[in-house]
Structure formats: C-alpha cells, structure tokens
N, C-alpha and C. Protein backbone atom coordinates (compact mmCIF):
# COMPACT_ATOMS: atom_id res chain seq x y z
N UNK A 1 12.85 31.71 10.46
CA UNK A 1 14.25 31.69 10.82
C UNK A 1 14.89 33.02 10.41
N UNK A 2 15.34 33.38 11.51
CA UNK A 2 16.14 34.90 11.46
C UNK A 2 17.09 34.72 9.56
N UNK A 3 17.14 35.49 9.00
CA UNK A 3 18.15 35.47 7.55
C UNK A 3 17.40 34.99 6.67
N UNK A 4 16.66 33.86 6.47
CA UNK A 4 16.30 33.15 5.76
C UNK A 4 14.35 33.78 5.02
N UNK A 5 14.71 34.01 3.52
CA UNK A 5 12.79 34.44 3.14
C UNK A 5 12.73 33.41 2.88
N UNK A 6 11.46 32.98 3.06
CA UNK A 6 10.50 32.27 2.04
C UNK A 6 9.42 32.52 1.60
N UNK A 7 8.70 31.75 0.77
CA UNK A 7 7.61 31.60 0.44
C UNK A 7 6.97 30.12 0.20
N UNK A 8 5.39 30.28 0.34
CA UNK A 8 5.20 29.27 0.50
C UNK A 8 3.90 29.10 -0.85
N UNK A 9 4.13 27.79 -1.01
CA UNK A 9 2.46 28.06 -2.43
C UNK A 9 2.87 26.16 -2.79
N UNK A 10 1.61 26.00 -2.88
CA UNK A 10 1.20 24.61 -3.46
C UNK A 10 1.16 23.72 -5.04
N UNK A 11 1.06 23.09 -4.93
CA UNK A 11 1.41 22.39 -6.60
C UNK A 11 0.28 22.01 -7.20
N UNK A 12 -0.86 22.10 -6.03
CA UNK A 12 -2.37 21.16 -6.69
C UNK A 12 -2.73 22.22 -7.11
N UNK A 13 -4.02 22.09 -8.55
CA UNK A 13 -5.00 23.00 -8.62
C UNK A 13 -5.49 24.16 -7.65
N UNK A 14 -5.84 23.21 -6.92
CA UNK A 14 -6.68 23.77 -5.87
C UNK A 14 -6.63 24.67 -4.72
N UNK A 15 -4.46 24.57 -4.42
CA UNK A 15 -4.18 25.29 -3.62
C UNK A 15 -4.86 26.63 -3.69
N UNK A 16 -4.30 27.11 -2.31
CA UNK A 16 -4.93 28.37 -2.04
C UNK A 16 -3.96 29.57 -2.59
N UNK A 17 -2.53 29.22 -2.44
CA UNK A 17 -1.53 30.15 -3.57
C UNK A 17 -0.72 28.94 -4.49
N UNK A 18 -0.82 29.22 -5.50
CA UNK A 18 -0.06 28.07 -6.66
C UNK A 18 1.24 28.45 -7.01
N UNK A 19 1.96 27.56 -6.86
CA UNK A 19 3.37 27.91 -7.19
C UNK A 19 3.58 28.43 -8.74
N UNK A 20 4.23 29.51 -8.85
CA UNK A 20 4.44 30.52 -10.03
C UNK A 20 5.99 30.16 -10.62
N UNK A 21 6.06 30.47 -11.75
CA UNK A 21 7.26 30.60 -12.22
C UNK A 21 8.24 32.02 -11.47
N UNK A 22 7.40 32.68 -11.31
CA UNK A 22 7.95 33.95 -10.46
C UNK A 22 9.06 33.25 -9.22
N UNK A 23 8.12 32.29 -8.44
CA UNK A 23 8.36 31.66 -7.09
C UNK A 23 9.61 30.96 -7.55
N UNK A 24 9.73 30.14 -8.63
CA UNK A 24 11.06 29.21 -9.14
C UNK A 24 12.09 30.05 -9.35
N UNK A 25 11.76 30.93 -9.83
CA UNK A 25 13.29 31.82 -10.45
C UNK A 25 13.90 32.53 -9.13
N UNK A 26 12.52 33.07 -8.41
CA UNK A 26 13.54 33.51 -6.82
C UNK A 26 14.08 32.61 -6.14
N UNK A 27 13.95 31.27 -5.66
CA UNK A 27 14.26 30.72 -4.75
C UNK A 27 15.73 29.99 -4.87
N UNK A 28 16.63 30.34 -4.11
CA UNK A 28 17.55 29.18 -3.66
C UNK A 28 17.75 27.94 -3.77
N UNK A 29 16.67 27.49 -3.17
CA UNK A 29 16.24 26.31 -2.40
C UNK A 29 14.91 25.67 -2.54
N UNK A 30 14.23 24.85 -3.18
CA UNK A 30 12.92 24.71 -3.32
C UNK A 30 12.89 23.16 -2.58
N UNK A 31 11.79 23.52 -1.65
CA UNK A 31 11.34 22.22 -0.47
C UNK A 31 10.28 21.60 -1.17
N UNK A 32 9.85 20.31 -0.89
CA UNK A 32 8.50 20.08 -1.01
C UNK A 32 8.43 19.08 -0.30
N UNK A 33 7.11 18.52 0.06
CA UNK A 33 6.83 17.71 1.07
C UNK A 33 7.18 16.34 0.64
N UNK A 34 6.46 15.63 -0.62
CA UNK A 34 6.56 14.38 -0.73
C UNK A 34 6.89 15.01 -2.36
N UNK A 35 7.16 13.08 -2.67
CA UNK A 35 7.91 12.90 -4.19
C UNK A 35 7.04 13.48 -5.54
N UNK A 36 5.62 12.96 -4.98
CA UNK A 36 4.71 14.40 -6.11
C UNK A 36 4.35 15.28 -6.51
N UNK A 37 4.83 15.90 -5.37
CA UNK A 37 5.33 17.61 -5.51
C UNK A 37 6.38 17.59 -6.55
N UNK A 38 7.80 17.43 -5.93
CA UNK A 38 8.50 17.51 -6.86
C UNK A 38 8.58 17.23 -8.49
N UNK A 39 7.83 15.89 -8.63
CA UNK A 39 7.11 15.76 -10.01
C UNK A 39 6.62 16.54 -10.82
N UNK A 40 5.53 17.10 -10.17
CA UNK A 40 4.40 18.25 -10.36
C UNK A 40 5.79 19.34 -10.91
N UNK A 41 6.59 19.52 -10.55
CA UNK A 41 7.33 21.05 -10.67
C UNK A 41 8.74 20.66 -11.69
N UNK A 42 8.89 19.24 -11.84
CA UNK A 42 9.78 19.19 -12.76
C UNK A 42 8.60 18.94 -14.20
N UNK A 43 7.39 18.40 -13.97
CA UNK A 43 6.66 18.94 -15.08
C UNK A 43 6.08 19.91 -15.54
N UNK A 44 5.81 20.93 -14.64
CA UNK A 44 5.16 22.23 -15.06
C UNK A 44 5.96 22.70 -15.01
N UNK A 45 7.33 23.10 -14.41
CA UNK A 45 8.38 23.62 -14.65
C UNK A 45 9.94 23.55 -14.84
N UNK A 46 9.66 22.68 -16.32
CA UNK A 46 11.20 21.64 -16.51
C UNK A 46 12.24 22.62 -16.41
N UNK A 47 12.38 23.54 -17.18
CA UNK A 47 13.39 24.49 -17.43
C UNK A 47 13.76 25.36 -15.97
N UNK A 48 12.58 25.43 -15.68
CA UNK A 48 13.11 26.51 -14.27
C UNK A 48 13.66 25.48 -13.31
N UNK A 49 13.48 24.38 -12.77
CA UNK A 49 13.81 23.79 -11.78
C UNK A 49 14.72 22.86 -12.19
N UNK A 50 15.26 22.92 -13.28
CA UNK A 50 16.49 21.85 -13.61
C UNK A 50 17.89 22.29 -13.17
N UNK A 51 17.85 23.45 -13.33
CA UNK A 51 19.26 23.84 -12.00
C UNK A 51 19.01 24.35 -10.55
N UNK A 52 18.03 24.27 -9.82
CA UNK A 52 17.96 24.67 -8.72
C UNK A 52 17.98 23.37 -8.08
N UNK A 53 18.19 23.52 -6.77
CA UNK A 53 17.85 22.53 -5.39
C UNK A 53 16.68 22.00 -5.42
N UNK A 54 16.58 21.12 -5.30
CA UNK A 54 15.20 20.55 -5.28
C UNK A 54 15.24 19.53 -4.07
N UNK A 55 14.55 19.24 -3.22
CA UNK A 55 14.52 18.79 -1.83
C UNK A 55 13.12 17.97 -1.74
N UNK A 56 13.03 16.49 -1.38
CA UNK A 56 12.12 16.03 -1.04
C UNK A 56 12.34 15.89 0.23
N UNK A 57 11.21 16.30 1.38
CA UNK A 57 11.57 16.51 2.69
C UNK A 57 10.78 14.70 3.52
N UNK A 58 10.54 14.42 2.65
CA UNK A 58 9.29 12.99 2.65
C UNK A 58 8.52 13.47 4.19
N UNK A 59 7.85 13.89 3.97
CA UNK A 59 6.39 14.61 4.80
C UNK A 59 4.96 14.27 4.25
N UNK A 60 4.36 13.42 4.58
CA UNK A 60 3.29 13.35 4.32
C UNK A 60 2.14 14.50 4.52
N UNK A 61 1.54 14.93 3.00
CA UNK A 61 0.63 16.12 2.98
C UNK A 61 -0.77 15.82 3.81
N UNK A 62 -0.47 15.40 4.81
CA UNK A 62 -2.17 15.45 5.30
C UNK A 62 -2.09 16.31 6.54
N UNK A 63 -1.32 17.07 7.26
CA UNK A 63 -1.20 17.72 8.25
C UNK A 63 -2.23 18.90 8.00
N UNK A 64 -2.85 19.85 9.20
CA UNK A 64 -3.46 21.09 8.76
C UNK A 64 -2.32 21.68 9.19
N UNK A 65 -2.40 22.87 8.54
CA UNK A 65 -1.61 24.42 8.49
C UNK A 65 -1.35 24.28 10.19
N UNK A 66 0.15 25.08 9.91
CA UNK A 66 0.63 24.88 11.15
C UNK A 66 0.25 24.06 12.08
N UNK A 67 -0.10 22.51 11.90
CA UNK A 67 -0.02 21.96 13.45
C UNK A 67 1.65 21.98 13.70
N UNK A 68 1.14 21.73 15.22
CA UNK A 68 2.46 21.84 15.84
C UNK A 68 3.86 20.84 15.53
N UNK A 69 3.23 19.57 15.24
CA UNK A 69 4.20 18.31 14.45
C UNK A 69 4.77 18.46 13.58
N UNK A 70 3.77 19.24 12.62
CA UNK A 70 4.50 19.49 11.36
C UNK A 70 5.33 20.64 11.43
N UNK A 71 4.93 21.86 12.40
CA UNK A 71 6.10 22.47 11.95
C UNK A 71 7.30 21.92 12.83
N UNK A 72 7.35 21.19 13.52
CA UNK A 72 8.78 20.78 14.16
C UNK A 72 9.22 19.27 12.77
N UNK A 73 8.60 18.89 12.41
CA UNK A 73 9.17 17.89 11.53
C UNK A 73 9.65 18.35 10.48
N UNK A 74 8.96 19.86 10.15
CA UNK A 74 9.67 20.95 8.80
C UNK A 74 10.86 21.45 9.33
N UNK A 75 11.05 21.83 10.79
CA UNK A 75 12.20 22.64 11.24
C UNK A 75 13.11 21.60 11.00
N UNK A 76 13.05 20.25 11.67
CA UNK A 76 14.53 19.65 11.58
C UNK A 76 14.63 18.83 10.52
N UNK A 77 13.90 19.14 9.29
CA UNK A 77 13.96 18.37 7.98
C UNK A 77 14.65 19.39 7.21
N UNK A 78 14.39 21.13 7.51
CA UNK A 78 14.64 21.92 6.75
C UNK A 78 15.72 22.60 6.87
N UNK A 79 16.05 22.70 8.27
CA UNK A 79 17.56 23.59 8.93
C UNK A 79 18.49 23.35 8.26
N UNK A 80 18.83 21.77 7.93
CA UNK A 80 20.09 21.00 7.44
C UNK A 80 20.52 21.64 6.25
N UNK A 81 18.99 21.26 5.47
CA UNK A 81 19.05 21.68 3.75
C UNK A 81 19.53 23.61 3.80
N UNK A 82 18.85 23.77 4.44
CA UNK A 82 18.81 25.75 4.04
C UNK A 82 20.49 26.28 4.76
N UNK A 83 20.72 25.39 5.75
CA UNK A 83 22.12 26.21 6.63
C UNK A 83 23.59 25.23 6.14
N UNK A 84 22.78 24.06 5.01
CA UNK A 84 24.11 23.39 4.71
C UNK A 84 25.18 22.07 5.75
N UNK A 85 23.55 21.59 6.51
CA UNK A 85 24.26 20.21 7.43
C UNK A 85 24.28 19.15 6.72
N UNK A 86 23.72 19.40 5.84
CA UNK A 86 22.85 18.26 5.02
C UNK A 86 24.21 17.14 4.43
C-alpha cells in the first residue's frame, strides 16, 4: 500500500525471519494472524508491546506465502486497522 512500511517476521522458532525487539519498537501498528501470536509477543515482549496496537486479524496460519486468499483476506482485515475505519 502506497504510504504505508512494513515488515514482516514470525513468532515461532522456526520462522524464517523472527520477530525482533528492533521490529516492536519501529512499528505503529503490530498485526498478527491468530490469538497465539499475539500471546507469543506479549510474552517475549511484555514491555515493548504494552503500549503499542496490537491487532488480532483472526486468520488462520495455514495459508502458503502469498496465496491469493490470503492476501485479499489480509487486505480487507488490514486497511481498516492501518487507515483508521476500524
């Protein structure tokens, strides 16, 4: 979306980029898909994410990277939150 950075990084071990404390202190706005994400980040990162936005978008994590569903179910889950329809 024209204006808008992001970044993107995961909460599991295993991801392929892991969400950083770096990533918490920049962001605005922090999305996540389902309610254990958000968990995950108010436990590994109580202090950083206790005054920011925090957004459960309820998206179930089983989609692959960019299918096409998911990114239209991210666009009109996410527009609201980031442009303030919400």
């Amino acid at each position: 979306m024209a204006g808008v950075a992001t970044r993107l990084a995961g909460t599991s071990r295993s991801a392929r980029r892991q969400v950083s404390v770096t990533d918490i202190r920049w962001a605005d706005v922090i999305l996540v898909m389902e309610d254990k994400h958000a968990s995950r980040l108010r436990a590994d990162f109580r202090q950083e994410v206790a005054y920011k936005a925090l957004h459960v978008l309820d998206i179930p994590d089983d989609y692959q990277y960019m299918d096409e569903e998911l990114v239209e179910l991210l666009r009109s889950k996410c527009e609201p939150l980031i442009f303030g329809e919400a």
